[in-house]
Protein backbone atom coordinates (compact mmCIF):
# COMPACT_ATOMS: atom_id res chain seq x y z
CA UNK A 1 53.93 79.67 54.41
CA UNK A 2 51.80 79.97 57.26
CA UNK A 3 53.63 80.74 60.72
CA UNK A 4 50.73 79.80 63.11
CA UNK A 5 47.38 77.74 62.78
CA UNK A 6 44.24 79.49 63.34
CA UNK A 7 44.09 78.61 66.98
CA UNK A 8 47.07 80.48 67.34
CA UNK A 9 46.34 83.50 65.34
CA UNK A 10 43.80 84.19 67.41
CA UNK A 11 45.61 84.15 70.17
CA UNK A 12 48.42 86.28 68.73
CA UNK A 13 45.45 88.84 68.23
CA UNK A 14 44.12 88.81 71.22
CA UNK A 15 47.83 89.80 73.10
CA UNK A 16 48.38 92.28 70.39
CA UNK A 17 44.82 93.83 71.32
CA UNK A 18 45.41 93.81 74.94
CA UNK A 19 49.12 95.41 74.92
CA UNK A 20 47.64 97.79 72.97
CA UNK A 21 45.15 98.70 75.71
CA UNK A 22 47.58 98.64 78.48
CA UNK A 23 50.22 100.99 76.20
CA UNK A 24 47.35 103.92 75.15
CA UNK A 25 47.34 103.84 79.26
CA UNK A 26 50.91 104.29 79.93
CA UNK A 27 51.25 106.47 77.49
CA UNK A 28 48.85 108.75 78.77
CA UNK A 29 50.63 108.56 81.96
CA UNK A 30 54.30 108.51 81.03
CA UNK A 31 56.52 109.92 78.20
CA UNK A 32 56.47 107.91 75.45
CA UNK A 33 60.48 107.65 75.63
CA UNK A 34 60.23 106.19 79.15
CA UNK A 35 57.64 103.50 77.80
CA UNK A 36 59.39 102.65 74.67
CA UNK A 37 62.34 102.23 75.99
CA UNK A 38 60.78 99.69 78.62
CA UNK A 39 58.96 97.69 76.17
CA UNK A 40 61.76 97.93 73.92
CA UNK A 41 64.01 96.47 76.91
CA UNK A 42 61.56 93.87 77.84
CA UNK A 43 60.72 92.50 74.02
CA UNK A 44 64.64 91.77 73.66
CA UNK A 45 64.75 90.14 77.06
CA UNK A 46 62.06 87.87 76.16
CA UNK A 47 63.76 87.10 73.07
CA UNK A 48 66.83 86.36 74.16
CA UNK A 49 65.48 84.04 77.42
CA UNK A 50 63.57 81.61 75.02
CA UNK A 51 65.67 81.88 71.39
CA UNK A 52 69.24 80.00 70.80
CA UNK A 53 72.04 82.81 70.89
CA UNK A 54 72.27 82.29 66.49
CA UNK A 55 68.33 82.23 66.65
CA UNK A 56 68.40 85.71 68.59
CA UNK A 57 70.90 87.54 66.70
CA UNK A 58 68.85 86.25 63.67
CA UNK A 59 65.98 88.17 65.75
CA UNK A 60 67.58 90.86 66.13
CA UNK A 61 68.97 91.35 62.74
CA UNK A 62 65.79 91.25 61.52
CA UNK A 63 64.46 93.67 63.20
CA UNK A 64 66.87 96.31 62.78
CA UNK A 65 66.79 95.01 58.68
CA UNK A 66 62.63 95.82 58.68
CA UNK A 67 62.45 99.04 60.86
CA UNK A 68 62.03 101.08 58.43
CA UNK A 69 58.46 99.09 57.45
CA UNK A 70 57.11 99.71 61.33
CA UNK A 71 54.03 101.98 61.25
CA UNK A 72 54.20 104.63 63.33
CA UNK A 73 50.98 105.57 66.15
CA UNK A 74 49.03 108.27 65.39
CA UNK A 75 50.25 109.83 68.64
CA UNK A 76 52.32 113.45 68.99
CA UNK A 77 56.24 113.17 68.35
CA UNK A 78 58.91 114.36 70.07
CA UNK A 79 60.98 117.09 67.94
């Protein structure tokens, strides 16, 4: 099953694209902990403004169900 139409999946790779831009910037300029952290914040707020409460504990079950399939940057690590 298809989640979005073509229109949209263009869309949803152009915003991918241009985060992406805007976070190699910050995190040349910041630690990567502080930026995380802040886009980690931000994500959740977003999801929890425009999802049902069931619909964003869904979300975030999901998401803590699938982390370990995330693919990590090709960026140093903290140790």
């Amino acid at each position: 099953m298809k989640m979005y139409d073509d229109e949209d999946e263009e869309m949803m790779k152009e915003v991918h694209e241009v985060l992406l831009e805007q976070l190699e910037d910050l995190l040349h300029r910041y630690n990567s902990m502080m930026v995380a952290g802040a886009m980690m914040c931000n994500a959740i707020r977003i999801y929890k403004m425009i999802l049902s409460p069931a619909g964003f504990e869904d979300m975030m079950k999901i998401i803590h169900d699938t982390s370990n399939d995330v693919n990590e940057f090709k960026t140093p690590t903290i140790q």
